[in-house]
C-alpha atoms as a PDB file:
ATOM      1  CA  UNK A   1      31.899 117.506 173.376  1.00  0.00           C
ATOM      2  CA  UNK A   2      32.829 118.826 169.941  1.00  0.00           C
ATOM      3  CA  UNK A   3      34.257 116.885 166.967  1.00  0.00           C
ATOM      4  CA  UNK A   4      35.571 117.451 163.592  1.00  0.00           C
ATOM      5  CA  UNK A   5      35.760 114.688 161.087  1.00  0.00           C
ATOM      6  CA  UNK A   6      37.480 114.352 157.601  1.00  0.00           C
ATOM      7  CA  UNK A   7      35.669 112.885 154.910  1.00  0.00           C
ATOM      8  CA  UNK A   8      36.533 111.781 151.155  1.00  0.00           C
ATOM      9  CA  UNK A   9      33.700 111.236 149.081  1.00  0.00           C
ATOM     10  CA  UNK A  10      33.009 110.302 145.266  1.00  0.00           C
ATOM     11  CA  UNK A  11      30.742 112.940 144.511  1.00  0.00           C
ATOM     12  CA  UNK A  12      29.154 111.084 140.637  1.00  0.00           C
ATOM     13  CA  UNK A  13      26.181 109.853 142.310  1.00  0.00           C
ATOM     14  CA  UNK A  14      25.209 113.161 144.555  1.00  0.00           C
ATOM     15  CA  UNK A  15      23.287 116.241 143.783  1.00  0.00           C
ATOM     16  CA  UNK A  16      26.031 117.874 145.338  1.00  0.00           C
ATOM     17  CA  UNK A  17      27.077 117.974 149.110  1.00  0.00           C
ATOM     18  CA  UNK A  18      24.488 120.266 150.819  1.00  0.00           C
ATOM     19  CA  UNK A  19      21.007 118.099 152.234  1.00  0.00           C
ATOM     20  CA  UNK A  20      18.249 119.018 149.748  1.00  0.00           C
ATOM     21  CA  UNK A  21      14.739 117.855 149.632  1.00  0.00           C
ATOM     22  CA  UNK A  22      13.628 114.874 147.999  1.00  0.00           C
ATOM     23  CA  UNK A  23      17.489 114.691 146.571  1.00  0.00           C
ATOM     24  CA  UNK A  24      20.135 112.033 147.239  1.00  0.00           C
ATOM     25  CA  UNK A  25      23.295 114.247 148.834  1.00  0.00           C
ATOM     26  CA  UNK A  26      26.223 112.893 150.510  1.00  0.00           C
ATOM     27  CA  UNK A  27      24.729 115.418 153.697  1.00  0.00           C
ATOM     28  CA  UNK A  28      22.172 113.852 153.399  1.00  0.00           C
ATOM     29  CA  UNK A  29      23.872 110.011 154.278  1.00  0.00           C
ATOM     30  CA  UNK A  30      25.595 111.522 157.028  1.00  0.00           C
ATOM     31  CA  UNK A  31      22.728 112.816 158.569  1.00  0.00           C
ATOM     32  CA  UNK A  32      21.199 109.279 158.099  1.00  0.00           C
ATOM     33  CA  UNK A  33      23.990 107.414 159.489  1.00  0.00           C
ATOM     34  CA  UNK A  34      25.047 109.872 163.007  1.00  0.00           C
ATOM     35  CA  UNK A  35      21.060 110.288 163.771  1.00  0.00           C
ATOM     36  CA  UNK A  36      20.760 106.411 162.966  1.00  0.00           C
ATOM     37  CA  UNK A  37      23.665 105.663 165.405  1.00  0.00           C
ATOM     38  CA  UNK A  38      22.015 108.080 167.849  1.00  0.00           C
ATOM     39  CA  UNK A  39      24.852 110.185 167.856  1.00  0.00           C
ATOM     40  CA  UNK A  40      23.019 113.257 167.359  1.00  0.00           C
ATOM     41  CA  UNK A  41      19.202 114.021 167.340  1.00  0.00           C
ATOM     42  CA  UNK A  42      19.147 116.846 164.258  1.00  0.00           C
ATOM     43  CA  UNK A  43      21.912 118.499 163.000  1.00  0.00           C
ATOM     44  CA  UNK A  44      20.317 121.693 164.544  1.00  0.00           C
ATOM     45  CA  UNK A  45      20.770 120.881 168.215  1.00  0.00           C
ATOM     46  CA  UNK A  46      23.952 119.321 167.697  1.00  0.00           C
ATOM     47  CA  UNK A  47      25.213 122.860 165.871  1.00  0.00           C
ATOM     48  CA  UNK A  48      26.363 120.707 162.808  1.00  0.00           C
ATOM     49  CA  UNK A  49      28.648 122.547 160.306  1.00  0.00           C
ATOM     50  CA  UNK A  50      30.266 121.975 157.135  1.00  0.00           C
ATOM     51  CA  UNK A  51      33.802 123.166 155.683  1.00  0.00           C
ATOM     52  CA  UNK A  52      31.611 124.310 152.299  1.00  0.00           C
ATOM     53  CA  UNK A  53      29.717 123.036 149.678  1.00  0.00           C
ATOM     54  CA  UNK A  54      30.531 120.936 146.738  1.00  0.00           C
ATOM     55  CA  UNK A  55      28.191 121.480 143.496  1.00  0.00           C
ATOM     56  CA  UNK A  56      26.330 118.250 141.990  1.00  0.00           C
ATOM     57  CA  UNK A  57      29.300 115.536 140.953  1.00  0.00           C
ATOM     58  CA  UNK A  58      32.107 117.361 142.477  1.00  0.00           C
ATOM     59  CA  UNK A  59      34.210 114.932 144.847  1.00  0.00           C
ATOM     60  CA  UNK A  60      36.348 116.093 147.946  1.00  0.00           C
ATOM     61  CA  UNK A  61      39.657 114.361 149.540  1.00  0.00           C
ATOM     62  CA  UNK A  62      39.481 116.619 152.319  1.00  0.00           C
ATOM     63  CA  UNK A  63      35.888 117.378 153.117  1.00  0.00           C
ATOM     64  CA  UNK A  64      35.873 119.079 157.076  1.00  0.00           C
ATOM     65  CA  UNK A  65      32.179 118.615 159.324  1.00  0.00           C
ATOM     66  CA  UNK A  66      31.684 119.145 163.127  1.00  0.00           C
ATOM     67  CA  UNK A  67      29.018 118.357 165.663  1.00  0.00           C
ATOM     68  CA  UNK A  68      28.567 118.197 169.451  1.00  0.00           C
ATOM     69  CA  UNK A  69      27.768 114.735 170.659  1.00  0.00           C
ATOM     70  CA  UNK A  70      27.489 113.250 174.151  1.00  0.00           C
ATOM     71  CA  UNK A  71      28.259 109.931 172.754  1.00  0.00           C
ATOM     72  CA  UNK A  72      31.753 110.377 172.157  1.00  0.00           C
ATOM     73  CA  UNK A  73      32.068 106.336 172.200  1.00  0.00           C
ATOM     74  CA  UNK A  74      30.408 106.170 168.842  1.00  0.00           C
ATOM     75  CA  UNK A  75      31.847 108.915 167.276  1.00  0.00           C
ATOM     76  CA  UNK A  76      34.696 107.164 165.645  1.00  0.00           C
ATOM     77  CA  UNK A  77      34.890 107.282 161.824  1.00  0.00           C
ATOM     78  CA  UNK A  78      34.907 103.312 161.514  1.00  0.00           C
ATOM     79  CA  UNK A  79      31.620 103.062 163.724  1.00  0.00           C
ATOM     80  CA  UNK A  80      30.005 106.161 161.484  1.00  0.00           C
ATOM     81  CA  UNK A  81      31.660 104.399 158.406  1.00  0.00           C
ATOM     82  CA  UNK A  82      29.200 101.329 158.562  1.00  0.00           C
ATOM     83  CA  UNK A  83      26.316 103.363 158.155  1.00  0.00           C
ATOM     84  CA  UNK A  84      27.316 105.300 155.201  1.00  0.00           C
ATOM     85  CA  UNK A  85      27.429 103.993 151.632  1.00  0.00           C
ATOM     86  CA  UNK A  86      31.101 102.437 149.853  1.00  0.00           C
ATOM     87  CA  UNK A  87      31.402 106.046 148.022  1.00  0.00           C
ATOM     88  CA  UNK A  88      31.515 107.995 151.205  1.00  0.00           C
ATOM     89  CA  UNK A  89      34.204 107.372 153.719  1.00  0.00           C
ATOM     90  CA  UNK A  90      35.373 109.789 157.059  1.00  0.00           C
ATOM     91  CA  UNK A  91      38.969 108.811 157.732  1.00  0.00           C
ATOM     92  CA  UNK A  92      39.973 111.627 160.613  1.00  0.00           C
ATOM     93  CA  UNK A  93      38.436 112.814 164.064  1.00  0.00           C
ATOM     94  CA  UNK A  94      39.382 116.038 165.726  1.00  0.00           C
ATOM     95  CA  UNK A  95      38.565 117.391 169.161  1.00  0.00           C
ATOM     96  CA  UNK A  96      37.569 120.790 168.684  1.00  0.00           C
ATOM     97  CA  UNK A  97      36.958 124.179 171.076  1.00  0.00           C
ATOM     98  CA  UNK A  98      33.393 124.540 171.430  1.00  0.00           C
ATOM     99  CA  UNK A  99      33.084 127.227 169.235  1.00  0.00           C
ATOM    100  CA  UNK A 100      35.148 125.738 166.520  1.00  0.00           C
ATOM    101  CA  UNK A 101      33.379 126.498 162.977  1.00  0.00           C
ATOM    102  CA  UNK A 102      35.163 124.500 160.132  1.00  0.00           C
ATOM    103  CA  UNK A 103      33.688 127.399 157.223  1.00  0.00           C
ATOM    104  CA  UNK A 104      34.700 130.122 159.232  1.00  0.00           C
ATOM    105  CA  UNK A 105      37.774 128.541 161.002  1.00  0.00           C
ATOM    106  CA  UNK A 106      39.522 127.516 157.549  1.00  0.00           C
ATOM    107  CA  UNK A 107      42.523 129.649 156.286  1.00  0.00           C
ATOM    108  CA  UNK A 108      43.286 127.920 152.971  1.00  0.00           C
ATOM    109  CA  UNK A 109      41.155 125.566 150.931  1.00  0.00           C
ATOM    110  CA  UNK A 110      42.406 123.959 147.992  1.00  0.00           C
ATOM    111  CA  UNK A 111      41.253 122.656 145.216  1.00  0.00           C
ATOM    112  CA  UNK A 112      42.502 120.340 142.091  1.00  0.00           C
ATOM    113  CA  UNK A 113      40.617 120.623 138.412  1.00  0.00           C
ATOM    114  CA  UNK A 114      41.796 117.203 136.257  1.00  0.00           C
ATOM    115  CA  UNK A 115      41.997 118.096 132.288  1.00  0.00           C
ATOM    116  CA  UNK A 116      42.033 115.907 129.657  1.00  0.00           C
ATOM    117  CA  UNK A 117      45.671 116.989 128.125  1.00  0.00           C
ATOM    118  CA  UNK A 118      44.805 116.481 124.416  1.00  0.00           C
ATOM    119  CA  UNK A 119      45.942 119.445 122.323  1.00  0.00           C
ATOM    120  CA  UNK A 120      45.848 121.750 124.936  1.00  0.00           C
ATOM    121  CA  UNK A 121      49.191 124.579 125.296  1.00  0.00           C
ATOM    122  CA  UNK A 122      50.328 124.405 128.408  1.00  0.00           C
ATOM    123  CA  UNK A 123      52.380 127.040 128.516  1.00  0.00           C
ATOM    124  CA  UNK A 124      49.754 128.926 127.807  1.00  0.00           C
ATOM    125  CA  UNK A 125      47.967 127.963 130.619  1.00  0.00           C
ATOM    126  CA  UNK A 126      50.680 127.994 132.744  1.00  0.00           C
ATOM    127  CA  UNK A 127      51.218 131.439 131.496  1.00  0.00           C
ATOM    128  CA  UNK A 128      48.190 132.645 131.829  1.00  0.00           C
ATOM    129  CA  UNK A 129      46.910 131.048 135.421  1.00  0.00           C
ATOM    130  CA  UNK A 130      50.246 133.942 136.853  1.00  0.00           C
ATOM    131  CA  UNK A 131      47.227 136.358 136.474  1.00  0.00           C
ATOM    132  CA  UNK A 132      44.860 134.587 138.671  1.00  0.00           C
ATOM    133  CA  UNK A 133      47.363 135.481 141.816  1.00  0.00           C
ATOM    134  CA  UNK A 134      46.454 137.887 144.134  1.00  0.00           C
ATOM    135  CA  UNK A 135      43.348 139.323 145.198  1.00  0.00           C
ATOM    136  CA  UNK A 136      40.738 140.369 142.385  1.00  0.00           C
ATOM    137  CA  UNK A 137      36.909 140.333 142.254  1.00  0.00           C
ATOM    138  CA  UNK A 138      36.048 136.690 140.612  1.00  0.00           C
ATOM    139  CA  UNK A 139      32.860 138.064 139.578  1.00  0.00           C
ATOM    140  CA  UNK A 140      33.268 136.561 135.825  1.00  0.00           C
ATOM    141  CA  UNK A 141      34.323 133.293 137.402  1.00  0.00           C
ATOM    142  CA  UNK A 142      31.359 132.583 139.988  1.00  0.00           C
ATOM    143  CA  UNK A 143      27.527 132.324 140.379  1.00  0.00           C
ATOM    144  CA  UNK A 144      26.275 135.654 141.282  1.00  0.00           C
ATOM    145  CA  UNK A 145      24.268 134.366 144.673  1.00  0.00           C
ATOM    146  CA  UNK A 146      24.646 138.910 146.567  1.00  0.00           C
ATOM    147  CA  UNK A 147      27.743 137.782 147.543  1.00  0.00           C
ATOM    148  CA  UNK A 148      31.406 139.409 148.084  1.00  0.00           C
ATOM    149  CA  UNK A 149      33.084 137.889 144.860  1.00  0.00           C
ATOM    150  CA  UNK A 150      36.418 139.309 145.645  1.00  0.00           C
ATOM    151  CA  UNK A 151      38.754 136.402 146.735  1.00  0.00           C
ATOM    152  CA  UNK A 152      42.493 136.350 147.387  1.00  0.00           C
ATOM    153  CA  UNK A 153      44.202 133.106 145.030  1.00  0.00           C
ATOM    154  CA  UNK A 154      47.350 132.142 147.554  1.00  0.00           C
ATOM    155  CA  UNK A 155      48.623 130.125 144.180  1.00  0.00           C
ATOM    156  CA  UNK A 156      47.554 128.377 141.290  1.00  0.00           C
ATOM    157  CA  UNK A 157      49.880 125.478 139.643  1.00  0.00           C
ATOM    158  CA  UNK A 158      49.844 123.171 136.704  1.00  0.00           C
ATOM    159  CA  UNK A 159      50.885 119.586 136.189  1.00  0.00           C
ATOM    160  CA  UNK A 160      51.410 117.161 133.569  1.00  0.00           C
ATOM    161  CA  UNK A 161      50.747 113.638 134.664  1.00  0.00           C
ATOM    162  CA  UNK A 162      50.432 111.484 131.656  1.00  0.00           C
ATOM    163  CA  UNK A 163      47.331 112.522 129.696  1.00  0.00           C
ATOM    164  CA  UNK A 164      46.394 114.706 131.863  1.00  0.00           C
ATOM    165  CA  UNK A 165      47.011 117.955 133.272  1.00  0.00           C
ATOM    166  CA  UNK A 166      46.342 119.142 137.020  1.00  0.00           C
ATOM    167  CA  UNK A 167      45.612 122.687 138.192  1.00  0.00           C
ATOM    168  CA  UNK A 168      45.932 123.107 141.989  1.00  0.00           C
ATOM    169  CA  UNK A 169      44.213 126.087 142.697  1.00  0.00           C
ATOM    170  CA  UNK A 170      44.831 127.369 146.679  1.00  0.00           C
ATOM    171  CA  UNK A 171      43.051 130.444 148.331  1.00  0.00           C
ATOM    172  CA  UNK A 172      41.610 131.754 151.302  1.00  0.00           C
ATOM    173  CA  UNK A 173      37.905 131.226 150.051  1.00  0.00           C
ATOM    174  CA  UNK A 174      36.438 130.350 146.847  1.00  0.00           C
ATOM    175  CA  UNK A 175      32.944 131.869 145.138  1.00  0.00           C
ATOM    176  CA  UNK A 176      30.507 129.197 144.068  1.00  0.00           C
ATOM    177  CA  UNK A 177      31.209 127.827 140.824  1.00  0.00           C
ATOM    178  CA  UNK A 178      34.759 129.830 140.789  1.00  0.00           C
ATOM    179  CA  UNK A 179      37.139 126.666 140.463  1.00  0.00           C
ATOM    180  CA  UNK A 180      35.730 125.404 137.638  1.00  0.00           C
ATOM    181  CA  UNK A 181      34.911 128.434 135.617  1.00  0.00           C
ATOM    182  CA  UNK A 182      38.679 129.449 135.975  1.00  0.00           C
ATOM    183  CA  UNK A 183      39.509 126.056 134.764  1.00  0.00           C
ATOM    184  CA  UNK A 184      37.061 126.712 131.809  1.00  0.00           C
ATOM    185  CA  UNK A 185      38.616 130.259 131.229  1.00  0.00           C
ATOM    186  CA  UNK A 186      42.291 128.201 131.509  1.00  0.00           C
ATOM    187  CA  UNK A 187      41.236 125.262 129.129  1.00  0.00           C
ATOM    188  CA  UNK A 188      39.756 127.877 126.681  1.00  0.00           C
ATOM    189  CA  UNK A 189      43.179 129.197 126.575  1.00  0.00           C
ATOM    190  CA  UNK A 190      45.190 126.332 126.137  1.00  0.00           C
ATOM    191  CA  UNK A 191      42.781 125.485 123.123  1.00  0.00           C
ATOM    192  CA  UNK A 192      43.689 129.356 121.582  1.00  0.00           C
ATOM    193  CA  UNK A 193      39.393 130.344 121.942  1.00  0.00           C
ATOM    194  CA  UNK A 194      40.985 132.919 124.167  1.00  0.00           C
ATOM    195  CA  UNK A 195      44.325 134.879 125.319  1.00  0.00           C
ATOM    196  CA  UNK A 196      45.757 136.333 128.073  1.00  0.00           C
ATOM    197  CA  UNK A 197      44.133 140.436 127.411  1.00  0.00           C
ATOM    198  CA  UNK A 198      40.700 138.837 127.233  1.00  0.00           C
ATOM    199  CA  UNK A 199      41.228 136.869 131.013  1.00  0.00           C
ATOM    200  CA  UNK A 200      42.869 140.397 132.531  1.00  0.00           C
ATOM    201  CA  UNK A 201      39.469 142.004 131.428  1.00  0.00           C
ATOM    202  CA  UNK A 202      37.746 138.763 132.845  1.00  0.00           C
ATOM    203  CA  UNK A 203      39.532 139.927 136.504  1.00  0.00           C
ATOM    204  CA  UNK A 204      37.823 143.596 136.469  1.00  0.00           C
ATOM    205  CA  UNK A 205      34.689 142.871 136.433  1.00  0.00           C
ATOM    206  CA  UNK A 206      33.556 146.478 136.746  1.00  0.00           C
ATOM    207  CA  UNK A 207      34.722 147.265 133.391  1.00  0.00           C
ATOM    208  CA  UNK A 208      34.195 144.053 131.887  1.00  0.00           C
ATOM    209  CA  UNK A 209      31.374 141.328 132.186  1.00  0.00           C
ATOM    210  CA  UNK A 210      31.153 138.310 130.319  1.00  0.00           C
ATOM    211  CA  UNK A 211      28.992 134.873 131.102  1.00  0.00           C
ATOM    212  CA  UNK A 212      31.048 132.014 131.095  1.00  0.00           C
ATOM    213  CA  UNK A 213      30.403 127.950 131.305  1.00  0.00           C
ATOM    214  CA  UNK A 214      31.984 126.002 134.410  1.00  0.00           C
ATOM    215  CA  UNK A 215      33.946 123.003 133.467  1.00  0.00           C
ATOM    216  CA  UNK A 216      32.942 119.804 133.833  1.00  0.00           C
ATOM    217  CA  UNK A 217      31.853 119.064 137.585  1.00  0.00           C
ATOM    218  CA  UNK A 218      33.730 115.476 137.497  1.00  0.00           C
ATOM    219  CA  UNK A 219      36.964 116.591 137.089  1.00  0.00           C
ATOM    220  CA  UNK A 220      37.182 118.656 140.191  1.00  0.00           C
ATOM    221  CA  UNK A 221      37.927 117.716 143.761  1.00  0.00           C
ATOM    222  CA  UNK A 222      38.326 119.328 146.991  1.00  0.00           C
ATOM    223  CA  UNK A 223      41.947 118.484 147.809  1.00  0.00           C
ATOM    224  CA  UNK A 224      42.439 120.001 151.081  1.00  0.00           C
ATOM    225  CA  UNK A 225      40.925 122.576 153.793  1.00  0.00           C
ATOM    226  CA  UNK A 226      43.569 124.154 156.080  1.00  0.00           C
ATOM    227  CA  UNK A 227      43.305 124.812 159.807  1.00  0.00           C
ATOM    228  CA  UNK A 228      45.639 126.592 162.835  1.00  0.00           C
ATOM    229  CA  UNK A 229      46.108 124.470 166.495  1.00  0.00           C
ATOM    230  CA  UNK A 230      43.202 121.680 165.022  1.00  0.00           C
ATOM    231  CA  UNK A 231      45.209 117.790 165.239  1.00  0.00           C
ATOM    232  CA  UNK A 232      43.331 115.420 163.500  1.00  0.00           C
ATOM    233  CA  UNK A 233      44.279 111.744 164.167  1.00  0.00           C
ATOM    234  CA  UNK A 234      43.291 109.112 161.165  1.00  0.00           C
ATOM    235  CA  UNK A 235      41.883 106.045 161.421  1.00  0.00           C
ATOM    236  CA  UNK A 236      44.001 103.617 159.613  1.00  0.00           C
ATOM    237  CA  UNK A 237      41.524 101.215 159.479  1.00  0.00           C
ATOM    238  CA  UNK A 238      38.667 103.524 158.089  1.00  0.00           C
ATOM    239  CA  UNK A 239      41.561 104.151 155.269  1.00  0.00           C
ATOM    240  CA  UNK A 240      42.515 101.097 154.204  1.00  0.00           C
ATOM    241  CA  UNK A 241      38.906 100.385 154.001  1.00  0.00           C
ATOM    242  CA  UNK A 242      38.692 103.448 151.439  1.00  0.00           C
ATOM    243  CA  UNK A 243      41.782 102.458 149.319  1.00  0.00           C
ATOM    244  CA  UNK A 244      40.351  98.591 148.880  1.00  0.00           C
ATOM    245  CA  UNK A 245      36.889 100.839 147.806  1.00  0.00           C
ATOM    246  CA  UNK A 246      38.657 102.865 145.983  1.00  0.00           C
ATOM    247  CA  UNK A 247      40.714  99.943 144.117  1.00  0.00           C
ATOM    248  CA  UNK A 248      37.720  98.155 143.050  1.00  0.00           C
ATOM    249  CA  UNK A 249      36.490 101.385 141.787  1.00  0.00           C
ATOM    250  CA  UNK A 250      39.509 101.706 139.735  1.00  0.00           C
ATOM    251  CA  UNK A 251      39.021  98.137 138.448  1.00  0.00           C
ATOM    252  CA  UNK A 252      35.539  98.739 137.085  1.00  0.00           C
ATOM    253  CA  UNK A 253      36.915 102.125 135.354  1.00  0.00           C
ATOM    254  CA  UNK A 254      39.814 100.929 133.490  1.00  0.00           C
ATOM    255  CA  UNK A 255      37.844  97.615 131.783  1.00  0.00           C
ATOM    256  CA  UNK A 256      35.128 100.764 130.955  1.00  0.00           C
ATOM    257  CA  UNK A 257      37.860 102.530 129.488  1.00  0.00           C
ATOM    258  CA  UNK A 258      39.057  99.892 127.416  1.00  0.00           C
ATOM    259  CA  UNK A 259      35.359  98.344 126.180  1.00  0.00           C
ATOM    260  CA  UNK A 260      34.732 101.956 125.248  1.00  0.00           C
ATOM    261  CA  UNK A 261      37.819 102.511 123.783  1.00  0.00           C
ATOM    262  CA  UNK A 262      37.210  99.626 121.492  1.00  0.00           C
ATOM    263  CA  UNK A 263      34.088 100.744 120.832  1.00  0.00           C
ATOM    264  CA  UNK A 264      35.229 103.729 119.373  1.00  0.00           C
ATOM    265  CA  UNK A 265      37.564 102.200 117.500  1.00  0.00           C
ATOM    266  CA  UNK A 266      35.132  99.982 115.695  1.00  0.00           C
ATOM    267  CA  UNK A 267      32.939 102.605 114.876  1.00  0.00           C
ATOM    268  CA  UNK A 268      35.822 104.801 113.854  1.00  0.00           C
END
């Protein structure tokens, strides 16, 4: 049998989500916990796939994987779930055709890039991110890895939430690196380094080439991957488990923000 899981992970203490030697990935837990649980023998053999790839402290909501298995007993994301550590969590199983492929199945993928607001224009950005729509070659905006650049950007949005801003950023695929070096190219905006001529010559790449630094890799997360005829049902247990993680999470973050915050002030 074939099965699809969703998986939320906090990506701060992974080099990233693809298994790499002698490096701590969150792959690399979940092939420790289904070959622990005898679930599968090697990813190999049990023609394990991924949705994508998430770069070095980049975190996902919506994170897609699929495997076969003959032990369809123990594939259940609470049972895989006590094998894996508090900052990864699967919440959703799927079954799937046998030649489902969750990378090359996917229609939309979506992603969200947090800013810190500060004095950033945001109708500038919001002006600006219009030109992102459509399809154009993201060739500024991506690690060069011999690859097609050109990608098709369904929509891209921005939020105000308090402090901060949100830019939901949905397409059919995304280059490596390409989320956040938009949201660098946005941010540089919003802060006047740049305008709206210089990011149209960013888009045509053949006439125009220019380096440019990704954002931050914590402020971006894999919101959501988007497949046709695939039900996934959740595991409301496996959830509430993540939200009490999650909570104490939050706990520890907010006293950090305030020591630090006083901390600054003193020194201020």
């Amino acid at each position: 049998m074939r099965f699809a899981f969703k998986l939320m992970y906090l990506g701060t203490d992974y080099h990233g989500f693809q298994v790499q030697p002698d490096m701590q990935t969150v792959e690399g837990e979940l092939f420790k916990a289904l070959i622990g649980l005898g679930i599968f023998n090697d990813p190999k053999s049990a023609r394990y796939s991924a949705a994508g790839r998430t770069d070095s402290g980049v975190h996902a909501i919506n994170q897609v994987i699929t495997f076969d298995s003959d032990k369809p007993e123990l594939t259940t994301p609470r049972i895989i779930n006590s094998e894996l550590p508090d900052s990864i969590w699967i919440w959703a199983r799927a079954e799937v055709p046998k030649d489902f492929d969750p990378r090359r199945n996917a229609i939309r993928r979506e992603y969200r890039y947090y800013f810190h607001r500060g004095k950033l224009n945001l109708q500038k950005i919001r002006s600006a991110s219009r030109l992102m729509v459509g399809t154009h070659d993201f060739a500024n905006f991506s690690i060069n890895e011999g690859k097609s650049t050109v990608r098709t950007v369904e929509s891209v949005e921005v939020r105000v939430n308090g402090d901060f801003l949100f830019l939901d950023v949905v397409a059919d695929s995304f280059a490596r690196s390409m989320v956040r070096k938009v949201a660098m190219a946005l941010s540089m905006i919003g802060s006047g380094a740049g305008d709206e001529r210089w990011l149209a010559r960013m888009l045509d790449p053949n006439e125009y080439r220019e380096g440019i630094e990704p954002a931050p890799a914590y402020g971006l997360v894999l919101k959501n991957v988007t497949y046709e005829g695939i039900t996934f049902i959740e595991d409301d247990y496996s959830k509430k488990r993540a939200i009490q993680n999650l909570n104490e999470g939050l706990l520890w973050h907010g006293t950090m923000f305030e020591v630090v915050k006083e901390m600054n002030e003193m020194m201020g």
